[in-house]
N, C-alpha and C. Protein backbone atom coordinates (compact mmCIF):
# COMPACT_ATOMS: atom_id res chain seq x y z
N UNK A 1 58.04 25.20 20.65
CA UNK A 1 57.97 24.39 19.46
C UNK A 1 56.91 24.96 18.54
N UNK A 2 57.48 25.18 17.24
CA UNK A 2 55.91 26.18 16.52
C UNK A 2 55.31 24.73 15.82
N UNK A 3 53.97 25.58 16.08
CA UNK A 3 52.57 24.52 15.40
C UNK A 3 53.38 24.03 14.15
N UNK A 4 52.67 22.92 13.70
CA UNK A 4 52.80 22.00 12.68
C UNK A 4 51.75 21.81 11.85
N UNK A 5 52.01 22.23 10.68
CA UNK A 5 50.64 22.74 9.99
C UNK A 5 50.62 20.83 9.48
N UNK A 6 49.30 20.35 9.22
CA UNK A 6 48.60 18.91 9.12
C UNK A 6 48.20 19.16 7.13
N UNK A 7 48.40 18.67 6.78
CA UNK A 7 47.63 18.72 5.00
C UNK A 7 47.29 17.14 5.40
N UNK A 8 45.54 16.94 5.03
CA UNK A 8 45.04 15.75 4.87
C UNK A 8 45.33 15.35 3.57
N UNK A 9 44.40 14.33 3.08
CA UNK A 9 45.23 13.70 1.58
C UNK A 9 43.78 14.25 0.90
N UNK A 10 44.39 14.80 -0.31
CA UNK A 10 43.60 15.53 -1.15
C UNK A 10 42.76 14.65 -1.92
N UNK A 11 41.64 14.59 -2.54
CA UNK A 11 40.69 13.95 -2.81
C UNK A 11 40.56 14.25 -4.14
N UNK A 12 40.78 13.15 -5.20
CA UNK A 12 40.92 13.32 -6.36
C UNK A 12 40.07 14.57 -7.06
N UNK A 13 38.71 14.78 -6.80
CA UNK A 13 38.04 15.50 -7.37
C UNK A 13 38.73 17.27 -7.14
N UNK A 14 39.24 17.58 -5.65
CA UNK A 14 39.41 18.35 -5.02
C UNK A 14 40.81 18.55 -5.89
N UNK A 15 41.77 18.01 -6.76
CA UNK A 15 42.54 17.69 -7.11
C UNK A 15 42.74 18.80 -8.28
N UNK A 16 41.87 19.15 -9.04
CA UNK A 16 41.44 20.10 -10.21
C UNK A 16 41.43 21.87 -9.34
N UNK A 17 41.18 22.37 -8.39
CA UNK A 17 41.39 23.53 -7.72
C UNK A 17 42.62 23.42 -7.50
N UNK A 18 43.16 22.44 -6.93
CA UNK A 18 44.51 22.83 -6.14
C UNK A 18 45.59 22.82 -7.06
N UNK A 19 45.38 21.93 -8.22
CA UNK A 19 46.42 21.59 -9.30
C UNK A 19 46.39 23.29 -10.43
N UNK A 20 45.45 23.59 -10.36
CA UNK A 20 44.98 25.11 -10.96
C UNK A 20 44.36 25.05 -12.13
N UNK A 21 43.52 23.67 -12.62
CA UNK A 21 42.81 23.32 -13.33
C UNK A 21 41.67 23.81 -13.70
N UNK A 22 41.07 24.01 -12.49
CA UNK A 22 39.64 25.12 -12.10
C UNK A 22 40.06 26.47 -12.55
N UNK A 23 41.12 27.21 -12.01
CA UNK A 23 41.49 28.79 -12.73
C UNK A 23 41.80 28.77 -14.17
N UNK A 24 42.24 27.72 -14.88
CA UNK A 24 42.64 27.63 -15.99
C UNK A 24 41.65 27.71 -16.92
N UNK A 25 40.42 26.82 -16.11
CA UNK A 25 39.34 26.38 -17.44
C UNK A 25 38.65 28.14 -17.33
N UNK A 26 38.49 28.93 -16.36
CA UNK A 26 37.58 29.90 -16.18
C UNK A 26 37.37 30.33 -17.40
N UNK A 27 38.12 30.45 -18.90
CA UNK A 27 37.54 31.01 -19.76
C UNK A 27 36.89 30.32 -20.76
N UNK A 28 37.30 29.13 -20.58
CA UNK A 28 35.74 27.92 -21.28
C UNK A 28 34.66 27.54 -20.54
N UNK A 29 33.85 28.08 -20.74
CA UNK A 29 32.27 27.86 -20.19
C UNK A 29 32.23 26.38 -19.65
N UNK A 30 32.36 25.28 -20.81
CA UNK A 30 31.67 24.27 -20.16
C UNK A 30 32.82 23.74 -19.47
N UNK A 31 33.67 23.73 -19.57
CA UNK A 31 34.92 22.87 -19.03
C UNK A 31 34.93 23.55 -17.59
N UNK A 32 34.83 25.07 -17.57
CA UNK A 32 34.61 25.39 -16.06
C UNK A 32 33.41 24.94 -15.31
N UNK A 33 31.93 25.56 -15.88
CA UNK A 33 31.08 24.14 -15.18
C UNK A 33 31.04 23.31 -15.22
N UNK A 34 31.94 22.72 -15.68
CA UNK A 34 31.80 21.06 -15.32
C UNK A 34 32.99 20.49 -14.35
N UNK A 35 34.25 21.25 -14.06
CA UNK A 35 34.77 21.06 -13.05
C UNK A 35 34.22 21.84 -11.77
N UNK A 36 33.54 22.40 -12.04
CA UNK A 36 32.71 23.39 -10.49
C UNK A 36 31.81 22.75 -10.20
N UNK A 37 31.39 22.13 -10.77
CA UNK A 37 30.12 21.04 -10.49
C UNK A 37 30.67 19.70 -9.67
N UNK A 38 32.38 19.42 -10.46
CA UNK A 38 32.37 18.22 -9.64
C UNK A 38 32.69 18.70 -8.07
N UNK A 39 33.42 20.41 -8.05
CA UNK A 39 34.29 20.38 -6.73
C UNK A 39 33.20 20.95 -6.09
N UNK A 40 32.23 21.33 -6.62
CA UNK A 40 30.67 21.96 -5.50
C UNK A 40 29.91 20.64 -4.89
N UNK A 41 29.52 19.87 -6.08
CA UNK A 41 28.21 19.16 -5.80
C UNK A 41 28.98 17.71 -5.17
N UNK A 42 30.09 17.24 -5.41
CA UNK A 42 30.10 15.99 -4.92
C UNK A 42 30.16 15.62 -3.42
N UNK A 43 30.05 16.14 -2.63
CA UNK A 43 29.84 15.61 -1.44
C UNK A 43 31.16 15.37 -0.77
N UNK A 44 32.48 15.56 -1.70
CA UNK A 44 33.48 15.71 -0.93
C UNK A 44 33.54 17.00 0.12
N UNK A 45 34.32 16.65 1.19
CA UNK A 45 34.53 17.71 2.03
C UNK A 45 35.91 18.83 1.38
N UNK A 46 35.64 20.22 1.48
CA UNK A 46 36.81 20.98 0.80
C UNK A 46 38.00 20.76 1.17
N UNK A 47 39.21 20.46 1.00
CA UNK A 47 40.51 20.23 1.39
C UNK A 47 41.06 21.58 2.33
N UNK A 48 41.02 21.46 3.67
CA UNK A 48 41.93 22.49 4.17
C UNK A 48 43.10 22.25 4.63
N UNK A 49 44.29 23.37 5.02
CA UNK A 49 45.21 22.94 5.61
C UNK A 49 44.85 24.20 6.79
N UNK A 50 45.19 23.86 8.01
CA UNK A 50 45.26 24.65 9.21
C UNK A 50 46.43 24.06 10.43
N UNK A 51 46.94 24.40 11.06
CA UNK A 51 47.83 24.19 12.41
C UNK A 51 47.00 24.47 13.19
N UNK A 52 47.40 23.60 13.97
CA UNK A 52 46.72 23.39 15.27
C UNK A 52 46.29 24.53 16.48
N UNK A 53 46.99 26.07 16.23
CA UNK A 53 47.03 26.61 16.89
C UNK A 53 45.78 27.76 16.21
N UNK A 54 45.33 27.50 15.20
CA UNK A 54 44.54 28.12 14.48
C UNK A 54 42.79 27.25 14.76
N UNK A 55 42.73 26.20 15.49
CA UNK A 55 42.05 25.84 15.74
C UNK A 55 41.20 26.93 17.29
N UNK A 56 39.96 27.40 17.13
CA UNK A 56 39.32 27.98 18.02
C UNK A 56 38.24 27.50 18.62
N UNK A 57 37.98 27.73 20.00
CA UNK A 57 36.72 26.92 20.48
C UNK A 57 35.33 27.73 19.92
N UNK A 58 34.08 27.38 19.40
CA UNK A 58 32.98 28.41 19.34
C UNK A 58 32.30 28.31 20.54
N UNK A 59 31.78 29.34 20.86
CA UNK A 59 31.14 29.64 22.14
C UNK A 59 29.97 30.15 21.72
N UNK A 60 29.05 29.13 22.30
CA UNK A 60 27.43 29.57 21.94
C UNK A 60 27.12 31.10 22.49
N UNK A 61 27.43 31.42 23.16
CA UNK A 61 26.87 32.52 23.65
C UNK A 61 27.31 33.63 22.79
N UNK A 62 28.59 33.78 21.97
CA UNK A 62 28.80 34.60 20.88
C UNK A 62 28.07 34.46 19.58
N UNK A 63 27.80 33.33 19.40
CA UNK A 63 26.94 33.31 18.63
C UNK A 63 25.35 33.59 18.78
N UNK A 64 24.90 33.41 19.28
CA UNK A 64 23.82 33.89 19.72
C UNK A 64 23.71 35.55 19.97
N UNK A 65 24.76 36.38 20.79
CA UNK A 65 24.64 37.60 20.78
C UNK A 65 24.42 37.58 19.26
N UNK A 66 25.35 37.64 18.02
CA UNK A 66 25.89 37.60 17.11
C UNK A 66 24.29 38.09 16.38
N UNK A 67 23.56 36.81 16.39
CA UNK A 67 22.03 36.54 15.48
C UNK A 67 21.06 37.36 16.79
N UNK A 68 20.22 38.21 16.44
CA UNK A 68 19.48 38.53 17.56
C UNK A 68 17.87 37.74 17.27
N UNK A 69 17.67 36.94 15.88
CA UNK A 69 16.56 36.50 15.70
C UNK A 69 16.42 34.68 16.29
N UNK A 70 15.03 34.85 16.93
CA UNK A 70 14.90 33.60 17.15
C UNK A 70 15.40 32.28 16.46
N UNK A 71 15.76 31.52 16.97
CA UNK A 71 16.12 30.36 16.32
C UNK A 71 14.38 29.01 16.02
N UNK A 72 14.29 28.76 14.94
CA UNK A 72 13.28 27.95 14.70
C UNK A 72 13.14 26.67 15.69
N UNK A 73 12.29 26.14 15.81
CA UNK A 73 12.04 24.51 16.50
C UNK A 73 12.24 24.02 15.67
N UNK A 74 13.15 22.38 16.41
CA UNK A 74 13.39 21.45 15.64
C UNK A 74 11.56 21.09 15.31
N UNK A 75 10.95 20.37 15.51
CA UNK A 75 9.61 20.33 15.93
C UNK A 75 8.31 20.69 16.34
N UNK A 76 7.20 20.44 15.87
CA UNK A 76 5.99 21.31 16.34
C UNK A 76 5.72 20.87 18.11
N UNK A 77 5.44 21.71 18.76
CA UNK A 77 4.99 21.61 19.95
C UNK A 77 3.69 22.40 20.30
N UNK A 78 3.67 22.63 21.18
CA UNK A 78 1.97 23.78 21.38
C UNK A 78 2.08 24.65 21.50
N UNK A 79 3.12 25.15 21.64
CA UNK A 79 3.29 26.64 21.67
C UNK A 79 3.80 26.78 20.01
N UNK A 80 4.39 26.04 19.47
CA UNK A 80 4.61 26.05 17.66
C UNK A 80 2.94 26.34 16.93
N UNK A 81 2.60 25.45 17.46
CA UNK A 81 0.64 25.24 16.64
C UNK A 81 -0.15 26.37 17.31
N UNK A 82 0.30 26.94 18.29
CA UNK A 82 -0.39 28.44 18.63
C UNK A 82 0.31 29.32 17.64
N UNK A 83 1.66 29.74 17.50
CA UNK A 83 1.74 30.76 16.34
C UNK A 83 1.62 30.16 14.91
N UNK A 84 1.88 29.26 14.67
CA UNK A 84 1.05 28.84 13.21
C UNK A 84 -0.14 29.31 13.00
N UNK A 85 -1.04 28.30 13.70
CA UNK A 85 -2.65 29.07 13.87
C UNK A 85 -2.35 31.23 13.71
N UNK A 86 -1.51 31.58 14.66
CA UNK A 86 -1.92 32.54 14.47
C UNK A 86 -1.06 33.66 13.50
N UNK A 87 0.03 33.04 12.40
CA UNK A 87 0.36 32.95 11.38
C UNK A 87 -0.86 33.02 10.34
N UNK A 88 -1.65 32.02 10.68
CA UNK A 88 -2.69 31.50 9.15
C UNK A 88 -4.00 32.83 9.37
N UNK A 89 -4.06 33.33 10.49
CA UNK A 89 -4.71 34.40 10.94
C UNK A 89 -4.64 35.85 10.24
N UNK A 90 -2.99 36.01 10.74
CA UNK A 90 -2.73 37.17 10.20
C UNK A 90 -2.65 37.13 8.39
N UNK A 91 -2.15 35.86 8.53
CA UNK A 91 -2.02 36.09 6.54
C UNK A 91 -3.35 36.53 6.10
N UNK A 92 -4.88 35.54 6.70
CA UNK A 92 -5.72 35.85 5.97
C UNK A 92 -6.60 37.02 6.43
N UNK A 93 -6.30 37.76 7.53
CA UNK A 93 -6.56 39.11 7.80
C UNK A 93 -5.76 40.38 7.41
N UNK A 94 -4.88 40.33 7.35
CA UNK A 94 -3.92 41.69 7.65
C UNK A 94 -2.90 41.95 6.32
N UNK A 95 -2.57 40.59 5.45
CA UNK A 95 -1.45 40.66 4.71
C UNK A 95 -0.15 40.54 4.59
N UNK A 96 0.44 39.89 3.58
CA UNK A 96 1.59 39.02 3.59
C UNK A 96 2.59 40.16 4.46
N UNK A 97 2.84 41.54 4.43
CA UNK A 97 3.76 42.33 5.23
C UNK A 97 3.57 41.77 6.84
N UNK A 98 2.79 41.82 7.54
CA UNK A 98 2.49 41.47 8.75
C UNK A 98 2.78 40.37 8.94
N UNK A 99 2.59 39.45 7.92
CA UNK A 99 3.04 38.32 8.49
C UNK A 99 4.62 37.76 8.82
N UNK A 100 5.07 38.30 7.15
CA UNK A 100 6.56 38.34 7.91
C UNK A 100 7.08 38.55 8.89
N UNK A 101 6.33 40.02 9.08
CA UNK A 101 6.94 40.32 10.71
C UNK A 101 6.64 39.00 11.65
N UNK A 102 5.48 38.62 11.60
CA UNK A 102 5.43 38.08 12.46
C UNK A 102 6.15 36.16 12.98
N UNK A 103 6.51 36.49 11.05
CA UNK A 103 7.23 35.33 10.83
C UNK A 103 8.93 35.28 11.94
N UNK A 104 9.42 36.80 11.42
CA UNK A 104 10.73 37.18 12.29
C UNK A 104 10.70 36.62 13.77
N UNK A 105 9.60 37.49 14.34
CA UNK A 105 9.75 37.26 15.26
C UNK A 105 9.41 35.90 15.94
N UNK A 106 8.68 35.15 15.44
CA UNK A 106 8.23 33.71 15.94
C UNK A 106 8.36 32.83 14.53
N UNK A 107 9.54 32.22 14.77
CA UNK A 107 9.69 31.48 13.14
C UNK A 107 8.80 30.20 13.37
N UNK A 108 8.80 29.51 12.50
CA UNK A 108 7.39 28.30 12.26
C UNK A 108 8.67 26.98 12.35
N UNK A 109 8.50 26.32 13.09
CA UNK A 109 9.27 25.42 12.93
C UNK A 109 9.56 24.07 12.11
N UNK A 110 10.84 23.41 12.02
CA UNK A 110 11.74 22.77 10.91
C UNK A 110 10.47 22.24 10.13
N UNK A 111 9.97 21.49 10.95
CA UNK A 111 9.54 19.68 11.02
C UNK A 111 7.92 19.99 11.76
N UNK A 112 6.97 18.90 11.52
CA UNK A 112 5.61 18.68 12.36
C UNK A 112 6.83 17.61 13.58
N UNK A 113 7.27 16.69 13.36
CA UNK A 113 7.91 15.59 14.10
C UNK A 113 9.75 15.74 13.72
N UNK A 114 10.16 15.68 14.76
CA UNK A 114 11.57 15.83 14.85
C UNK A 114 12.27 14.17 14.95
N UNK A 115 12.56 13.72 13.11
CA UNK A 115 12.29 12.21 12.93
C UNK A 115 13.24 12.25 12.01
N UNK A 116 14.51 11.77 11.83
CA UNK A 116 15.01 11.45 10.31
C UNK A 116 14.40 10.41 9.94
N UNK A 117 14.23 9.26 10.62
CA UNK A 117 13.32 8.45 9.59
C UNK A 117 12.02 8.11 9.24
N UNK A 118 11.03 9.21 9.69
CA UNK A 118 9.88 9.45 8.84
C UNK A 118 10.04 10.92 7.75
N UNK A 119 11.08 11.07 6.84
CA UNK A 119 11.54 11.84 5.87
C UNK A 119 10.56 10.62 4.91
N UNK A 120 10.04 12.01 4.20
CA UNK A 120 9.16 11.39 2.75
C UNK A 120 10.24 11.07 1.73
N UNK A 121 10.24 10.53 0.73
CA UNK A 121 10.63 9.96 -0.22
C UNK A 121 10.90 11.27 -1.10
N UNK A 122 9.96 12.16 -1.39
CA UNK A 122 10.33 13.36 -1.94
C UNK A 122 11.13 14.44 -1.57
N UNK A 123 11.27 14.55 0.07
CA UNK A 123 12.07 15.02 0.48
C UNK A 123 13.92 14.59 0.49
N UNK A 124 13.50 13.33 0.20
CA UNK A 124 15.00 12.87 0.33
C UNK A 124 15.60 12.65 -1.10
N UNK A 125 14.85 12.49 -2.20
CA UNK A 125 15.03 13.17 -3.60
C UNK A 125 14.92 14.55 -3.62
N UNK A 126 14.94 15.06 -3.44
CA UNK A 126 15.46 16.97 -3.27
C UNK A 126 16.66 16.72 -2.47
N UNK A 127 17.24 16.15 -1.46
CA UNK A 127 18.67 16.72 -1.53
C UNK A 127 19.85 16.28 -2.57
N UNK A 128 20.91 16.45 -1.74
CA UNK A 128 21.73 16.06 -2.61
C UNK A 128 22.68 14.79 -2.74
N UNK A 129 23.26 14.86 -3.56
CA UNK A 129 23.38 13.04 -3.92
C UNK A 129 24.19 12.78 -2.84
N UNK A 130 25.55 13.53 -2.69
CA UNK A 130 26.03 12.95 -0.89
C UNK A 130 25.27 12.58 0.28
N UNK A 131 24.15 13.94 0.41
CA UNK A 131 23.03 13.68 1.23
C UNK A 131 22.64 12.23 1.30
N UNK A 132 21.91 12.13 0.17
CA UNK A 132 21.44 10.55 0.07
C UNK A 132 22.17 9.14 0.29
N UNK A 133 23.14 9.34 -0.10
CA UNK A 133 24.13 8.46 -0.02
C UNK A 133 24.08 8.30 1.20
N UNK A 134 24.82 9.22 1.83
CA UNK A 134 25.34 9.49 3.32
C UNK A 134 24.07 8.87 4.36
N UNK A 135 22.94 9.16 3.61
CA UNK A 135 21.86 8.58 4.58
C UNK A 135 21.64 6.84 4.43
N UNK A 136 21.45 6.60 3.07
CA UNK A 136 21.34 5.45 2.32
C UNK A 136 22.54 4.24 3.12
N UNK A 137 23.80 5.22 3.41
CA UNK A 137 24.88 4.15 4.01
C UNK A 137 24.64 4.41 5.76
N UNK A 138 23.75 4.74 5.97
CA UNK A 138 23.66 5.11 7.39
C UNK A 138 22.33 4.32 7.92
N UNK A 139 21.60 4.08 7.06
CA UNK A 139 20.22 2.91 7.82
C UNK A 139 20.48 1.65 6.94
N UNK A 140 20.30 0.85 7.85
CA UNK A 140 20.86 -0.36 7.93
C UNK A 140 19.53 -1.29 6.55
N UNK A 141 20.11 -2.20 6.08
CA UNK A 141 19.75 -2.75 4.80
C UNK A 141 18.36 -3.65 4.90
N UNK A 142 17.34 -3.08 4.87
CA UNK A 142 15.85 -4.14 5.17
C UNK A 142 16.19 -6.01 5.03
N UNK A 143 15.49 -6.33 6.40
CA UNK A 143 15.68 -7.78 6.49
C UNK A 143 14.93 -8.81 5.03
N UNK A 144 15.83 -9.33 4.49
CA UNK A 144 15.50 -10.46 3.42
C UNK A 144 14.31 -11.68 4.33
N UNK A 145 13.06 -11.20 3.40
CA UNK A 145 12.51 -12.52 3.87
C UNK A 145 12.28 -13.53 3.01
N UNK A 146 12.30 -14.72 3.62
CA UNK A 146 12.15 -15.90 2.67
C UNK A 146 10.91 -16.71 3.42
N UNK A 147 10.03 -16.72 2.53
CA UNK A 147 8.96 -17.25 3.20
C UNK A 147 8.92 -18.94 2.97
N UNK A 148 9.90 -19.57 2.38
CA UNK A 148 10.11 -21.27 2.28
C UNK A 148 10.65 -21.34 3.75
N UNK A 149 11.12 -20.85 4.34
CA UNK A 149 11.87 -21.03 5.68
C UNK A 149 11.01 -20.96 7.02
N UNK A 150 9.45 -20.47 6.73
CA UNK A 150 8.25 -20.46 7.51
C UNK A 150 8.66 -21.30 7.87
N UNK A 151 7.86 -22.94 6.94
CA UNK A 151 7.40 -24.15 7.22
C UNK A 151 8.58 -24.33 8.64
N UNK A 152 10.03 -24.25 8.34
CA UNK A 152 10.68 -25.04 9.36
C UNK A 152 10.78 -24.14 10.67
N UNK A 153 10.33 -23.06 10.91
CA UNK A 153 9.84 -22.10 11.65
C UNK A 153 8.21 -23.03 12.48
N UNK A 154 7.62 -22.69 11.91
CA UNK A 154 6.34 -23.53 12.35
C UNK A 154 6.42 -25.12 12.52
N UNK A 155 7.19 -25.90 12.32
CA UNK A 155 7.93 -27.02 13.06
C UNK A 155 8.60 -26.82 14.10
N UNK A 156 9.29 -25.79 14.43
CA UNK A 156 10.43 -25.95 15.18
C UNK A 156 9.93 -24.81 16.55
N UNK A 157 8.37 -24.94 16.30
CA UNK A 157 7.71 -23.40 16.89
C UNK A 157 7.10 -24.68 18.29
N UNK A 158 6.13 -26.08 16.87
CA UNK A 158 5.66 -27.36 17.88
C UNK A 158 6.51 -27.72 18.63
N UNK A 159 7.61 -28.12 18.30
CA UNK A 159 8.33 -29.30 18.87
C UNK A 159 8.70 -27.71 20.45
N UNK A 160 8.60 -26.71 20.58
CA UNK A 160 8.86 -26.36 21.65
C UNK A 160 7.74 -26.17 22.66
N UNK A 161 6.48 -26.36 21.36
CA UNK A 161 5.47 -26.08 22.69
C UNK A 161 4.81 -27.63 23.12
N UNK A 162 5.56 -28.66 22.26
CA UNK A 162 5.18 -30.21 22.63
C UNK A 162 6.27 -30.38 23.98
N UNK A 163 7.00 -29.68 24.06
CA UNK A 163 8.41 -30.20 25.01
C UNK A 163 7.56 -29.50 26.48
């Protein structure tokens, strides 16, 4: 039985590439950035079509041969704050060439704390607006307090420690 190729449902924005809207505008400046902007920056995912048989497993270990450079820490640990320290060493002894190297070989890692939700406020204004969103709809909405609702709180706090 041959594969069955799947087309998901195209996403209005995504709608302007496939319709040939995007190749069309290429020779008006703004009309092309401004449809490349919507099909880059919006946070939609790109429309593919693939069959199922085109689907492949990745295997870490090819990838890894693949990159021969260290991979960074999510997080600082003590062995992170030993080559930092000795990062801040070489920069201010030896010069920015050396340090690179030494950057290659021992990268400085992501984060001090491996935390999505101690992300600064500035950091999360630098990404991008899906980003935000995507995060914004992903932590849950701060509890409403109403402080008239104490009083029957602190009534209802006695009557359990009178019982």
């Amino acid at each position: 039985m041959p594969a069955q190729s799947q087309v998901s449902q195209i996403h209005p924005v995504n709608q302007a590439e496939w319709n040939g809207q995007l190749s069309s505008a290429a020779g008006r400046g703004a009309d092309f950035a401004l449809l490349l902007a919507l099909q880059l920056g919006s946070g939609v995912p790109a429309t593919s079509i693939h069959s199922l048989s085109d689907e492949t497993k990745t295997d870490d270990a090819v990838l890894m041969r693949l990159n021969h450079y260290r991979r960074p820490a999510l997080d600082c640990g003590d062995v992170q704050a030993d080559t930092l320290s000795k990062t801040a060493t070489i920069l201010n002894q030896q010069g920015i060439a050396d340090a690179r190297l030494w950057q290659c070989m021992h990268p400085d890692p992501h984060a001090l704390i491996n935390d999505n939700k101690k992300l600064s406020a500035d950091i999360i204004a630098n990404c991008a607006l899906a980003t935000q969103q995507a995060r914004a709809s992903s932590t849950p909405a701060p509890l409403e307090e109403d402080p008239t609702q104490l009083d029957d709180i602190i009534q209802g706090s006695r009557t359990l420690l009178a019982s």
